[in-house]
PDB file of N, CA and C in Angstrom:
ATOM      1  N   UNK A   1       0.069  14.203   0.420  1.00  0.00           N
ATOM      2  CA  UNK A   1       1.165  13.773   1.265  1.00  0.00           C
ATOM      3  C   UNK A   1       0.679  12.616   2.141  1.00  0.00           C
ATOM      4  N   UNK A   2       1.916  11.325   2.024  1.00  0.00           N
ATOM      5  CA  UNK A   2       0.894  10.644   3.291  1.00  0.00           C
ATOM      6  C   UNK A   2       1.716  11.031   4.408  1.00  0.00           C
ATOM      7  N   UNK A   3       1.425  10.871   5.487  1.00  0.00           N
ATOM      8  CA  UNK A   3       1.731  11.169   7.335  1.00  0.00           C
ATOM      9  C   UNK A   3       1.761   9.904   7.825  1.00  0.00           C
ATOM     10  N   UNK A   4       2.552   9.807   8.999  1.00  0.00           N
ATOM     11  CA  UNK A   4       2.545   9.294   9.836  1.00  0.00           C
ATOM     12  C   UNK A   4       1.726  10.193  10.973  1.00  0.00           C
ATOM     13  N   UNK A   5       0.307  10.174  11.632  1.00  0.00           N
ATOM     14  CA  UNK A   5       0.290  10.909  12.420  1.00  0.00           C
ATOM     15  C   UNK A   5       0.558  10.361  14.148  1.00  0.00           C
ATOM     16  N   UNK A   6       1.056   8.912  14.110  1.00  0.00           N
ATOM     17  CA  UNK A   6       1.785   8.171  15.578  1.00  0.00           C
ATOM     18  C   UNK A   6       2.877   9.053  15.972  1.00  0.00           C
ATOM     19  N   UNK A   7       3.252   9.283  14.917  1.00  0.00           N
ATOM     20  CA  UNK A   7       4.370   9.949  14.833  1.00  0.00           C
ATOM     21  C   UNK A   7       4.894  10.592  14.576  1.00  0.00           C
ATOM     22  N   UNK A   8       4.245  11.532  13.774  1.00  0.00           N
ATOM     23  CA  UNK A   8       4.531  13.345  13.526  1.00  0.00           C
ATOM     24  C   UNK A   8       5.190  13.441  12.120  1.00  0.00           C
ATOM     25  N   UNK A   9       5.212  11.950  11.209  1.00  0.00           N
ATOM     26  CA  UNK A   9       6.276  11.956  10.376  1.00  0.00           C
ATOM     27  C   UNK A   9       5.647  11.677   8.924  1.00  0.00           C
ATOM     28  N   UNK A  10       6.350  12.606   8.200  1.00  0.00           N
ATOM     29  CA  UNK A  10       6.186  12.198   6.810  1.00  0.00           C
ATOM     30  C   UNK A  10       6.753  11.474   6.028  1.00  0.00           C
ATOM     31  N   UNK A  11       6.002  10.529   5.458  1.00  0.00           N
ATOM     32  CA  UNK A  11       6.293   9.488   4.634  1.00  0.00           C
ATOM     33  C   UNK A  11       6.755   9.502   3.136  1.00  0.00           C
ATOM     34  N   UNK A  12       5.433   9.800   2.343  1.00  0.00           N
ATOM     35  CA  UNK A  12       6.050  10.275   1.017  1.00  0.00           C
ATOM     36  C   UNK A  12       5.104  11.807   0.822  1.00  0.00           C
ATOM     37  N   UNK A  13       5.717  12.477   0.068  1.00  0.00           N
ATOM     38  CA  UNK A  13       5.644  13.637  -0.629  1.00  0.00           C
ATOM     39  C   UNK A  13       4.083  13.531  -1.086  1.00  0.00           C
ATOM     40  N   UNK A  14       3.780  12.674  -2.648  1.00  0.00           N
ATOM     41  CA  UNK A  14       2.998  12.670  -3.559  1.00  0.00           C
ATOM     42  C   UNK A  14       2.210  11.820  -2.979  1.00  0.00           C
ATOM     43  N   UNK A  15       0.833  11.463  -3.439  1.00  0.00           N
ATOM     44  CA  UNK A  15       0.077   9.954  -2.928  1.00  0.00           C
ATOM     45  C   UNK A  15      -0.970  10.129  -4.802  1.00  0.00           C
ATOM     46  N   UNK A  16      -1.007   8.774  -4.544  1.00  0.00           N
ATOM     47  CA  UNK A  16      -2.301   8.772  -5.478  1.00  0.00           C
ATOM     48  C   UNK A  16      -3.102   7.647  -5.311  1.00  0.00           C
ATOM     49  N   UNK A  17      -4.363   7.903  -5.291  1.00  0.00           N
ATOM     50  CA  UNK A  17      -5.686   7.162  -5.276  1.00  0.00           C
ATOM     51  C   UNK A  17      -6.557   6.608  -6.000  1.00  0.00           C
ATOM     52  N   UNK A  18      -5.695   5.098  -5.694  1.00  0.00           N
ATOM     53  CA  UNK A  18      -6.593   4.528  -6.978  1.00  0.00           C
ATOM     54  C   UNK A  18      -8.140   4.063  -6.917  1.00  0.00           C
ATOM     55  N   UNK A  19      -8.887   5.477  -7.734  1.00  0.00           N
ATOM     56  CA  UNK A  19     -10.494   5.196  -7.540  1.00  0.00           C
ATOM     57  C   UNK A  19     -11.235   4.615  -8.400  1.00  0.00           C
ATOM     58  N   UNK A  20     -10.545   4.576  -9.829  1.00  0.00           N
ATOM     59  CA  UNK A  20     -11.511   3.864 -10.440  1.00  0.00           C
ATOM     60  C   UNK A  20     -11.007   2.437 -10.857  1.00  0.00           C
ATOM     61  N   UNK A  21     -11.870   1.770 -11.471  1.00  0.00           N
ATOM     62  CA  UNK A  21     -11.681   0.390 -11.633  1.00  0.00           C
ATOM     63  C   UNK A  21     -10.534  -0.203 -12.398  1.00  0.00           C
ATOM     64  N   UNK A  22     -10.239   1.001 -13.409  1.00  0.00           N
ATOM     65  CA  UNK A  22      -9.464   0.407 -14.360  1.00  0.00           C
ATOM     66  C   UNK A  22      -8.089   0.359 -13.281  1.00  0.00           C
ATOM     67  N   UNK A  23      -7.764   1.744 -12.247  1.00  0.00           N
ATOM     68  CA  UNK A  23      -6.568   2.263 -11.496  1.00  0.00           C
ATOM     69  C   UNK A  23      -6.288   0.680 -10.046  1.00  0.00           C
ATOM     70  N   UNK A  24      -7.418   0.566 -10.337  1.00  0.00           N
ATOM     71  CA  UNK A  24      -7.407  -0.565  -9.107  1.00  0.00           C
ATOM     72  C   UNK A  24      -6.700  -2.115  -9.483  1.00  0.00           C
ATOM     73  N   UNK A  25      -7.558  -1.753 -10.957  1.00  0.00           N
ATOM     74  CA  UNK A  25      -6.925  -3.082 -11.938  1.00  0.00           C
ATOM     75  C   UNK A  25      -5.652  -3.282 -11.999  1.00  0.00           C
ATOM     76  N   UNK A  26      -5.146  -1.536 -12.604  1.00  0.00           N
ATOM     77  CA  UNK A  26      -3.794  -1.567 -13.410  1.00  0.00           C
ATOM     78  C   UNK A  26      -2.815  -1.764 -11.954  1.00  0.00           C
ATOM     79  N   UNK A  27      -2.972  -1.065 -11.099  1.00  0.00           N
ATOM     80  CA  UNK A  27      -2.197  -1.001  -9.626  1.00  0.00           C
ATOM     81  C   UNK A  27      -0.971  -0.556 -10.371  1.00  0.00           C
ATOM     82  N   UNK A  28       0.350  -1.463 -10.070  1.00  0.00           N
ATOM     83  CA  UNK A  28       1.550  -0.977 -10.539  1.00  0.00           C
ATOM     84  C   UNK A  28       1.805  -1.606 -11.749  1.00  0.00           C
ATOM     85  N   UNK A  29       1.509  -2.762 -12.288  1.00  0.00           N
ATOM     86  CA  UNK A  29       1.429  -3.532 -13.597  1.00  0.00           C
ATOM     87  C   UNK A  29       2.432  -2.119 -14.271  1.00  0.00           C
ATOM     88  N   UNK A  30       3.287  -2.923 -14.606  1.00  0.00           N
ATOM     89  CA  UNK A  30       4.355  -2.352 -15.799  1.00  0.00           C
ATOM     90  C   UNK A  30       4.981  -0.894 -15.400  1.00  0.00           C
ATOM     91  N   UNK A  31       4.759  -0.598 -14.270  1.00  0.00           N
ATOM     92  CA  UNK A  31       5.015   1.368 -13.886  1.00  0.00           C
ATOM     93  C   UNK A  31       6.936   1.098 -14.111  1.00  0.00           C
ATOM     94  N   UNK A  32       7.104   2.038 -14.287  1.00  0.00           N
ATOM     95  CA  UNK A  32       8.700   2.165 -14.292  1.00  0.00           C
ATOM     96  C   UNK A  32       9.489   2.100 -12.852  1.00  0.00           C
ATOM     97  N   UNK A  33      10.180   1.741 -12.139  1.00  0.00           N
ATOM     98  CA  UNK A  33      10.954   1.920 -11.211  1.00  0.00           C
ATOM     99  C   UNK A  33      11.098   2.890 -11.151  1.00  0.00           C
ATOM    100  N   UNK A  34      11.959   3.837 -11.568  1.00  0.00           N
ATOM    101  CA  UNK A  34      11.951   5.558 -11.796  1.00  0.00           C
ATOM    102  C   UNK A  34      11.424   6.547 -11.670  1.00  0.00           C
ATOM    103  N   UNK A  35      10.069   6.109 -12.223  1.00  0.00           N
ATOM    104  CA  UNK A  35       8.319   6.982 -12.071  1.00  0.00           C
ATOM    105  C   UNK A  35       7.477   6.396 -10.938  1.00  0.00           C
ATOM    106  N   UNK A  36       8.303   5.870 -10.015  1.00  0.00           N
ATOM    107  CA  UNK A  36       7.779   5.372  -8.476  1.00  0.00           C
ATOM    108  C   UNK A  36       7.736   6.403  -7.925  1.00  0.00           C
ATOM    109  N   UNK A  37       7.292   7.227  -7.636  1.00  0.00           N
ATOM    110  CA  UNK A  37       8.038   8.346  -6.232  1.00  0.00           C
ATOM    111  C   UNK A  37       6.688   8.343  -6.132  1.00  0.00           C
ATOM    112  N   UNK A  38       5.665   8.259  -5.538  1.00  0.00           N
ATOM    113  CA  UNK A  38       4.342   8.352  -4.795  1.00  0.00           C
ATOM    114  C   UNK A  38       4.140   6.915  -4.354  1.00  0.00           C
ATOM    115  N   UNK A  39       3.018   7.525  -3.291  1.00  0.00           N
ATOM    116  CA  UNK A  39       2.102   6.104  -3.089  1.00  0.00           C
ATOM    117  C   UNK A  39       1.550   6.148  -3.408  1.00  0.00           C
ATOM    118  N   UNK A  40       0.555   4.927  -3.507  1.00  0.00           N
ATOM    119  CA  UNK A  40      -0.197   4.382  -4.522  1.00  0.00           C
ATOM    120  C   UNK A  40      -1.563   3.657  -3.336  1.00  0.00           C
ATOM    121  N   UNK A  41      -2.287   4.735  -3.099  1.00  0.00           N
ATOM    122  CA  UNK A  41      -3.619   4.083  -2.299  1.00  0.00           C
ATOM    123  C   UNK A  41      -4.594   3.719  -3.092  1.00  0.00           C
ATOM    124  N   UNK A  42      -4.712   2.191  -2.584  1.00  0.00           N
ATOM    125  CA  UNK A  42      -5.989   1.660  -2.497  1.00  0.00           C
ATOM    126  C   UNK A  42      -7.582   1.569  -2.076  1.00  0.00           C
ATOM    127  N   UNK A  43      -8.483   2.242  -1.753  1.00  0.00           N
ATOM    128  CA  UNK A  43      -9.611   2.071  -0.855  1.00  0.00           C
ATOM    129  C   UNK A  43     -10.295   0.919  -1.352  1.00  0.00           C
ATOM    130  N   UNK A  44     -10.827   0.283  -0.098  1.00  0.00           N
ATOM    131  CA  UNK A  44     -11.675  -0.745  -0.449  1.00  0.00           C
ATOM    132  C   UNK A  44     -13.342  -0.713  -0.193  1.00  0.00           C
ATOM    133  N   UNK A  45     -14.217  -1.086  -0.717  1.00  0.00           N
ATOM    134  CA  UNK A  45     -15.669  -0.586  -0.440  1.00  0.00           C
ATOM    135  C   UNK A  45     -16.004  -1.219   1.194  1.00  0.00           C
ATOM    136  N   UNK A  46     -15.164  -2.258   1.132  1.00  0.00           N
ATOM    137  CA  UNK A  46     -15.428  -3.005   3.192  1.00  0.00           C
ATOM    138  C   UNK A  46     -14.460  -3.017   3.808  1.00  0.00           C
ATOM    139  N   UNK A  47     -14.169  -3.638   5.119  1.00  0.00           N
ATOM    140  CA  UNK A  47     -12.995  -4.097   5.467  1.00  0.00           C
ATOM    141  C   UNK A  47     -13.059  -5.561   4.868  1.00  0.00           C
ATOM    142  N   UNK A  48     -12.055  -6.155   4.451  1.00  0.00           N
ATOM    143  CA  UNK A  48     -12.325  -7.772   4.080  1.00  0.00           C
ATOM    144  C   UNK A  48     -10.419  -8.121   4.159  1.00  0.00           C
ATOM    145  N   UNK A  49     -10.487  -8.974   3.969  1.00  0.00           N
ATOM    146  CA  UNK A  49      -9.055  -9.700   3.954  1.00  0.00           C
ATOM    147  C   UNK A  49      -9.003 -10.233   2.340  1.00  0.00           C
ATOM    148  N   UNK A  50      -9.934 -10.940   1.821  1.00  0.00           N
ATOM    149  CA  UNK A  50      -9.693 -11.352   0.577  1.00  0.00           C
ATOM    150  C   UNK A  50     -10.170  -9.867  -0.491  1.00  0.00           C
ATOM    151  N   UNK A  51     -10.182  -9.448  -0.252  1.00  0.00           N
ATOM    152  CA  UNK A  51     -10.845  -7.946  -1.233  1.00  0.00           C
ATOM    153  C   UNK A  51      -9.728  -7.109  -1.181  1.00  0.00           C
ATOM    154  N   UNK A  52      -8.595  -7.307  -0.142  1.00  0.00           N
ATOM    155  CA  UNK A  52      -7.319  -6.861   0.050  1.00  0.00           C
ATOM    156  C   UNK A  52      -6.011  -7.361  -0.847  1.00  0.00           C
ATOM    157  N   UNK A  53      -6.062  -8.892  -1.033  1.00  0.00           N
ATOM    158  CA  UNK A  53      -5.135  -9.985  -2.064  1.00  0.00           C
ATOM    159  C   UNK A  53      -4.784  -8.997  -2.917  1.00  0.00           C
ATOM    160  N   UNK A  54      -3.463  -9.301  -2.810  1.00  0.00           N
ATOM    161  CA  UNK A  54      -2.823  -8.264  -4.025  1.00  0.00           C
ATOM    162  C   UNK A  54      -2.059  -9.648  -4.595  1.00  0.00           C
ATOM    163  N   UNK A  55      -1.705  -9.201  -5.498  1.00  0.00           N
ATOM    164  CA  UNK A  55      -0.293 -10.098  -6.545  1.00  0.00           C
ATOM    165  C   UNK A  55       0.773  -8.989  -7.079  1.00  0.00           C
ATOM    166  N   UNK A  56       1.693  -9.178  -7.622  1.00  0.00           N
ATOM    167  CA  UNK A  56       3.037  -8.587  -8.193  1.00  0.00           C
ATOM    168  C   UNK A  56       3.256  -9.050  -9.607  1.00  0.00           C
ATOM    169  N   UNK A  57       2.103  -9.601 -10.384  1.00  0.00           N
ATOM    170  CA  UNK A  57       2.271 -10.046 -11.909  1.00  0.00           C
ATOM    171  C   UNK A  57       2.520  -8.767 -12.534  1.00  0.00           C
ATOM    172  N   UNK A  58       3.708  -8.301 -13.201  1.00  0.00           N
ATOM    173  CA  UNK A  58       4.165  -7.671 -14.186  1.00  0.00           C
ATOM    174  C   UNK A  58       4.547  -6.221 -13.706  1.00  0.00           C
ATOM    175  N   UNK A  59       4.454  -7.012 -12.365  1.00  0.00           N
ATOM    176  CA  UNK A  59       5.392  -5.413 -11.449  1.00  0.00           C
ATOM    177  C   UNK A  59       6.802  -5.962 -11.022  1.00  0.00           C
ATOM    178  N   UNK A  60       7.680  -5.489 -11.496  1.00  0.00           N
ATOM    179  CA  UNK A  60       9.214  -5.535 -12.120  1.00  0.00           C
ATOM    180  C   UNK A  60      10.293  -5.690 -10.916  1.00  0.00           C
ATOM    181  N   UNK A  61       9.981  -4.691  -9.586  1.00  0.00           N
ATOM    182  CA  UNK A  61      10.549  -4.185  -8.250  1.00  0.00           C
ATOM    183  C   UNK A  61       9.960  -4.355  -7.570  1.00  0.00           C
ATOM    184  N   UNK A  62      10.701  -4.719  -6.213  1.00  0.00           N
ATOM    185  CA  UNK A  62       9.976  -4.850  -5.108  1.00  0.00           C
ATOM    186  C   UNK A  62       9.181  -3.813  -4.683  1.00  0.00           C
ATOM    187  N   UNK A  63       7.822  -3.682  -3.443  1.00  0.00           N
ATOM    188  CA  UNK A  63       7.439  -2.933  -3.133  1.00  0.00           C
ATOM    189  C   UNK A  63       7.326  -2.760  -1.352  1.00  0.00           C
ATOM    190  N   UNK A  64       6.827  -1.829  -0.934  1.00  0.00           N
ATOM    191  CA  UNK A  64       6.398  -2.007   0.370  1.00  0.00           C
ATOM    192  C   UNK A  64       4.843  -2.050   0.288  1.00  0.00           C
ATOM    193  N   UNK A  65       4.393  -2.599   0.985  1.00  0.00           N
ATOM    194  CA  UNK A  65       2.786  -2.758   1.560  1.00  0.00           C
ATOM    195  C   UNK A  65       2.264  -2.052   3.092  1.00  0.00           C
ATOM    196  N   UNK A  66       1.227  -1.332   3.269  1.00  0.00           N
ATOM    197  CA  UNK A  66       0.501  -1.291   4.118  1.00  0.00           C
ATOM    198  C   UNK A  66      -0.354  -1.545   4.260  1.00  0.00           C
ATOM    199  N   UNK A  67      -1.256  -1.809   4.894  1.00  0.00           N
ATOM    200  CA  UNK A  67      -2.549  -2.686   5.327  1.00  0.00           C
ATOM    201  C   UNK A  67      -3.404  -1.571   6.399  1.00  0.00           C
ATOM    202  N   UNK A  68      -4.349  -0.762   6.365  1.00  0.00           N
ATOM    203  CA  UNK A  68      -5.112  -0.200   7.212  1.00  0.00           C
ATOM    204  C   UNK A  68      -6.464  -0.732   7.675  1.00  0.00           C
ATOM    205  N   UNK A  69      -6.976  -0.548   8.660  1.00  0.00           N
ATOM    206  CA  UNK A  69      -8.106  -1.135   9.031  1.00  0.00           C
ATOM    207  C   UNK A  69      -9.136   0.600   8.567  1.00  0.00           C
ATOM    208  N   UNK A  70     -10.315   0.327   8.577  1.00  0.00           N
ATOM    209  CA  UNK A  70     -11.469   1.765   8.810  1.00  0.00           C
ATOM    210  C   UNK A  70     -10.929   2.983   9.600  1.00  0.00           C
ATOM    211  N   UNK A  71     -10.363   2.704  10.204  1.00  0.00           N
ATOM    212  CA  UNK A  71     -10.022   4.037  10.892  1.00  0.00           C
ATOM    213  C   UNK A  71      -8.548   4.532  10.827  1.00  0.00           C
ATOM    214  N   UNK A  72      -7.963   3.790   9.619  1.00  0.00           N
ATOM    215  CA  UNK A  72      -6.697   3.916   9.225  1.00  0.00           C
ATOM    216  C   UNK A  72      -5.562   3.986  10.042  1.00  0.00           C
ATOM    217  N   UNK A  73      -5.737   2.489  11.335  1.00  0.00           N
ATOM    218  CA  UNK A  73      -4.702   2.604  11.436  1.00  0.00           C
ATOM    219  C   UNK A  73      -3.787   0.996  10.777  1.00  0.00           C
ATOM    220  N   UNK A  74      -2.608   0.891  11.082  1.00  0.00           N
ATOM    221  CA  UNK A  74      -1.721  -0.080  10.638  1.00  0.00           C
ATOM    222  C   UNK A  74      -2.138  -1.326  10.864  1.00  0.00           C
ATOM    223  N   UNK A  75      -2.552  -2.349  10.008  1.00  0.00           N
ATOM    224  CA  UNK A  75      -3.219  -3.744  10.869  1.00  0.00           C
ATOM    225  C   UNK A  75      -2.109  -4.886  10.188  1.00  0.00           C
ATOM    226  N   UNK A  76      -0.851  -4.253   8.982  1.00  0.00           N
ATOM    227  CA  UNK A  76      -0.231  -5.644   8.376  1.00  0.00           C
ATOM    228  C   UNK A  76       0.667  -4.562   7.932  1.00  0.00           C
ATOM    229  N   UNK A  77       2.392  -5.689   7.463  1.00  0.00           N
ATOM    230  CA  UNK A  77       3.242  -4.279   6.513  1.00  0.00           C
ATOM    231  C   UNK A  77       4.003  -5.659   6.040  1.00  0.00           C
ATOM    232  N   UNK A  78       3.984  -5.391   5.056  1.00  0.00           N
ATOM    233  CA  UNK A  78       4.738  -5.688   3.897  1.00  0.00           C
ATOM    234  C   UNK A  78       5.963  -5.108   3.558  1.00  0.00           C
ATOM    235  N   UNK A  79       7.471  -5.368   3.916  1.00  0.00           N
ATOM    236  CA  UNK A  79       8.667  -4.932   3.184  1.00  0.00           C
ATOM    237  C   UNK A  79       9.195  -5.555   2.300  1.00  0.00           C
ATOM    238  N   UNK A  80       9.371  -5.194   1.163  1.00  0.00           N
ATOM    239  CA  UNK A  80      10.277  -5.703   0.032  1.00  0.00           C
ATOM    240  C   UNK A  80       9.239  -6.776  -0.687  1.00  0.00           C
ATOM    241  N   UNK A  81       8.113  -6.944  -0.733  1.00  0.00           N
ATOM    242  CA  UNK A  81       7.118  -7.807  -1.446  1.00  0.00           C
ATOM    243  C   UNK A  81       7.949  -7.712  -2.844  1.00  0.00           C
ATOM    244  N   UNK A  82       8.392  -9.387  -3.109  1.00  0.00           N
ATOM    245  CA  UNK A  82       8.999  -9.487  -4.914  1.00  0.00           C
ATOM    246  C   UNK A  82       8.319  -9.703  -6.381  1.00  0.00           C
ATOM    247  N   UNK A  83       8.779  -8.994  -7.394  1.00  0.00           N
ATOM    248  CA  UNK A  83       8.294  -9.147  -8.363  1.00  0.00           C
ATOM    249  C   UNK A  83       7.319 -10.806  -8.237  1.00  0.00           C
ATOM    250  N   UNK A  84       6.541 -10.853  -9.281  1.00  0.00           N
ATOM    251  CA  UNK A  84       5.732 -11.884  -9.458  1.00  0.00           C
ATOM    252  C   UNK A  84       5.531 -12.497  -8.205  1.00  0.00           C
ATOM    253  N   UNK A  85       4.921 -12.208  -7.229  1.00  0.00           N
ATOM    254  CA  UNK A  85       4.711 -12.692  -5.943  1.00  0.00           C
ATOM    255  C   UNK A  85       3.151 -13.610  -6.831  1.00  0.00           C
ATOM    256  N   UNK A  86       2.914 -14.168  -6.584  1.00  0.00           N
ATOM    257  CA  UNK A  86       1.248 -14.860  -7.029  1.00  0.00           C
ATOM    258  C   UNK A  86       0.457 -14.105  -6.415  1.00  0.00           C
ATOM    259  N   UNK A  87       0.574 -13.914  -4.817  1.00  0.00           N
ATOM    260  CA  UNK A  87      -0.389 -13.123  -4.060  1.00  0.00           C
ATOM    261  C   UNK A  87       0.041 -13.148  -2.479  1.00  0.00           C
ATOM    262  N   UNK A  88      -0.822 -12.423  -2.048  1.00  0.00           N
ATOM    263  CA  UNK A  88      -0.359 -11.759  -0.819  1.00  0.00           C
ATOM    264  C   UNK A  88      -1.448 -10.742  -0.254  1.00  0.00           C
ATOM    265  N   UNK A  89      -2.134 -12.180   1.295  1.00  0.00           N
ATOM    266  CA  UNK A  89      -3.385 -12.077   1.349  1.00  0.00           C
ATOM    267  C   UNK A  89      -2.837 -11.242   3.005  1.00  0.00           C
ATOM    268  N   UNK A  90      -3.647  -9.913   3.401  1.00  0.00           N
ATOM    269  CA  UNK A  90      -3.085  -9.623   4.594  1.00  0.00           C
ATOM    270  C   UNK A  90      -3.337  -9.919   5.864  1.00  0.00           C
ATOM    271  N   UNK A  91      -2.438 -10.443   6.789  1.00  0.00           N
ATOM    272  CA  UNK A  91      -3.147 -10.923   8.312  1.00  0.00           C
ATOM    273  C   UNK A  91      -4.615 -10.175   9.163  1.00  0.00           C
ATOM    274  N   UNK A  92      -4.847  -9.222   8.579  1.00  0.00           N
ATOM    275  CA  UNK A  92      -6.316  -8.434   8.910  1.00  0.00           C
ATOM    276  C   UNK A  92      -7.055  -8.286   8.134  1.00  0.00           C
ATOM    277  N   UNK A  93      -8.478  -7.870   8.066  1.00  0.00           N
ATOM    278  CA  UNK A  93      -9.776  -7.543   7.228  1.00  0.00           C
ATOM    279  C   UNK A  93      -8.960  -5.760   7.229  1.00  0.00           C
ATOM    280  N   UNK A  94      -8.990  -5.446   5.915  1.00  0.00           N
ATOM    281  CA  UNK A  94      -8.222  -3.983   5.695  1.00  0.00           C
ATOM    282  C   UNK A  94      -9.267  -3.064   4.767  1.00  0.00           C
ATOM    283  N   UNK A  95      -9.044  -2.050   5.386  1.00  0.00           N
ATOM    284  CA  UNK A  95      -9.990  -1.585   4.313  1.00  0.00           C
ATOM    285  C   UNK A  95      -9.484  -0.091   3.350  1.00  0.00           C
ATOM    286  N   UNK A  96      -8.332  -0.374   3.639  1.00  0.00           N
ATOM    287  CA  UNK A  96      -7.015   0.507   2.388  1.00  0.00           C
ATOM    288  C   UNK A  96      -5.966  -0.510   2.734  1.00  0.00           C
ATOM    289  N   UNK A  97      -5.004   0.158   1.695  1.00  0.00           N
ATOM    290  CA  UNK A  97      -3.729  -0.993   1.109  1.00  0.00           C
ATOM    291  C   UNK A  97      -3.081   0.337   0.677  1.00  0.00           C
ATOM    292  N   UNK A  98      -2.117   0.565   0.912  1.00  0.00           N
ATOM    293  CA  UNK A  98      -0.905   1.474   0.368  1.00  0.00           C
ATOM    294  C   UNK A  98       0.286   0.877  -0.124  1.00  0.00           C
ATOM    295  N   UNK A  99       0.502   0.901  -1.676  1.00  0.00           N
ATOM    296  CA  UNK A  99       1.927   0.190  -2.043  1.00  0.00           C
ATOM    297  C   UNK A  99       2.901   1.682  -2.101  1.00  0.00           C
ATOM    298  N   UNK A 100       3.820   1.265  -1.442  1.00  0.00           N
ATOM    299  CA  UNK A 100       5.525   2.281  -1.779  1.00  0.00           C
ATOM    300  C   UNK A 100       6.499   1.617  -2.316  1.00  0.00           C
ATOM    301  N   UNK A 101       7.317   2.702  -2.461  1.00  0.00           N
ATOM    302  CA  UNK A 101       8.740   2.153  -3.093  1.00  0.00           C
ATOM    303  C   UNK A 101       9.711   1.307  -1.949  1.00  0.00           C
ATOM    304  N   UNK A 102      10.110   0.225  -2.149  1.00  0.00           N
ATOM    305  CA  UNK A 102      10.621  -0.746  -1.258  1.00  0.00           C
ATOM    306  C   UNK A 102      11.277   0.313  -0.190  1.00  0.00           C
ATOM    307  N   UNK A 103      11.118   0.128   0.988  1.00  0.00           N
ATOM    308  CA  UNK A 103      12.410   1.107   2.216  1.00  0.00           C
ATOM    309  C   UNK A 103      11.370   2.165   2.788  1.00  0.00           C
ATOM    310  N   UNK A 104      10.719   2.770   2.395  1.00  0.00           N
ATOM    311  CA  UNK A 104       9.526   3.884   2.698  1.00  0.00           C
ATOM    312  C   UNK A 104       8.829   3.125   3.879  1.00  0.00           C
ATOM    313  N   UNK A 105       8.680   2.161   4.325  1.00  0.00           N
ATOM    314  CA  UNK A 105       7.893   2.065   5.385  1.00  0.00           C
ATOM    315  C   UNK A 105       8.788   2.000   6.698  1.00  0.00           C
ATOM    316  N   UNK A 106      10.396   2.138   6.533  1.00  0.00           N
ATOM    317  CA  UNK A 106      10.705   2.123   7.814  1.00  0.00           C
ATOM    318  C   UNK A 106      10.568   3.184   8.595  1.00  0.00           C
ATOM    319  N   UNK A 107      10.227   2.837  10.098  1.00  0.00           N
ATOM    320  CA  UNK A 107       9.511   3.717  11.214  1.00  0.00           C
ATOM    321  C   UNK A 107       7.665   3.089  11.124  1.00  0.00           C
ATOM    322  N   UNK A 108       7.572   3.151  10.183  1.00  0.00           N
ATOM    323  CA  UNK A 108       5.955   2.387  10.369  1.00  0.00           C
ATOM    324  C   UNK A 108       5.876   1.172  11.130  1.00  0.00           C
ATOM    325  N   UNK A 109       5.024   1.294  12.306  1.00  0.00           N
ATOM    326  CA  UNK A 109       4.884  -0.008  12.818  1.00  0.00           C
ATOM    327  C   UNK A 109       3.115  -0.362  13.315  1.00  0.00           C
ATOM    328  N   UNK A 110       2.281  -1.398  13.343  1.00  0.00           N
ATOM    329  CA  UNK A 110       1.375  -1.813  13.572  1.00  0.00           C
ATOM    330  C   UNK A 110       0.625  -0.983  14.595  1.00  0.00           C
ATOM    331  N   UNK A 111      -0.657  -0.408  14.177  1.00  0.00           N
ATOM    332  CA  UNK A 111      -1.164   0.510  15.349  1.00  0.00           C
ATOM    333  C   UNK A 111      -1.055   1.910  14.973  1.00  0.00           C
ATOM    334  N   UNK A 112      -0.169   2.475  14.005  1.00  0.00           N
ATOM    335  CA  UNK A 112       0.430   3.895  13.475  1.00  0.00           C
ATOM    336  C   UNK A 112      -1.069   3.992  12.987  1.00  0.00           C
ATOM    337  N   UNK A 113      -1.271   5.451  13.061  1.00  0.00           N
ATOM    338  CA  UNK A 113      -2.303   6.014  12.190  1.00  0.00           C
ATOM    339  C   UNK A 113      -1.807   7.029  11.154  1.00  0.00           C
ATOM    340  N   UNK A 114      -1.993   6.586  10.096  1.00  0.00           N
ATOM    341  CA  UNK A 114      -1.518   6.674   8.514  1.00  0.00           C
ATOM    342  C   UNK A 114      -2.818   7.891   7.973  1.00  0.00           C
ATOM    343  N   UNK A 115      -2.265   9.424   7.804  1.00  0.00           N
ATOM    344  CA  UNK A 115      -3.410  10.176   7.019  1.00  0.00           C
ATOM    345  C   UNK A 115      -2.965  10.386   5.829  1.00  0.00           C
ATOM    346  N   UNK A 116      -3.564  11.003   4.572  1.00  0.00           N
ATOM    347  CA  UNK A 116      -3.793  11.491   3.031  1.00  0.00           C
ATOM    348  C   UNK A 116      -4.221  12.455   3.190  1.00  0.00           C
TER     349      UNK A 116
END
């Protein structure tokens, strides 16, 4: 489940963690709109800003973005990021990235501490 714990609130239901290389690779590349209902965490081995760059090549629907710093809280948010975006580098050194289904991040705001 992820949490809002700023705020006592739950976000989505399911989460999944993308740990290995290929999951990090594939991200959402080709997922169905339909078979969206989780998030989709990222960890990163640092905090960095460019190790964060995402793109939207061959992801179909918009998404939402979060951006966490080390201690997981909110440092960037992304609503409605569009298909084939080229990329999308985040205003902080992050060291997780959470993509949702476009609309899921409202109530999230900068500073929230986000648990799994």
């Amino acid at each position: 489940m992820l949490f809002n714990k700023t705020k006592n609130k739950r976000i989505m239901g399911r989460v999944r963690v993308a740990a290995t290389s290929w999951n990090k690779l594939k991200g959402l590349m080709f997922e169905n709109r339909e078979r969206f209902d989780y998030a989709l965490v990222f960890p990163l081995p640092r905090e960095s800003t460019l190790q964060a760059t995402i793109h939207m090549l061959f992801v179909f629907f918009p998404i939402d973005v979060v951006y966490l710093n080390k201690n997981k809280r909110v440092v960037d948010i992304v609503r409605s990021l569009q298909p084939f975006t080229p990329s999308y580098t985040p205003k902080k050194p992050s060291k997780f990235f959470i993509e949702l289904p476009a609309g899921k991040t409202n109530g999230i705001e900068l500073g929230d501490e986000l648990s799994w």
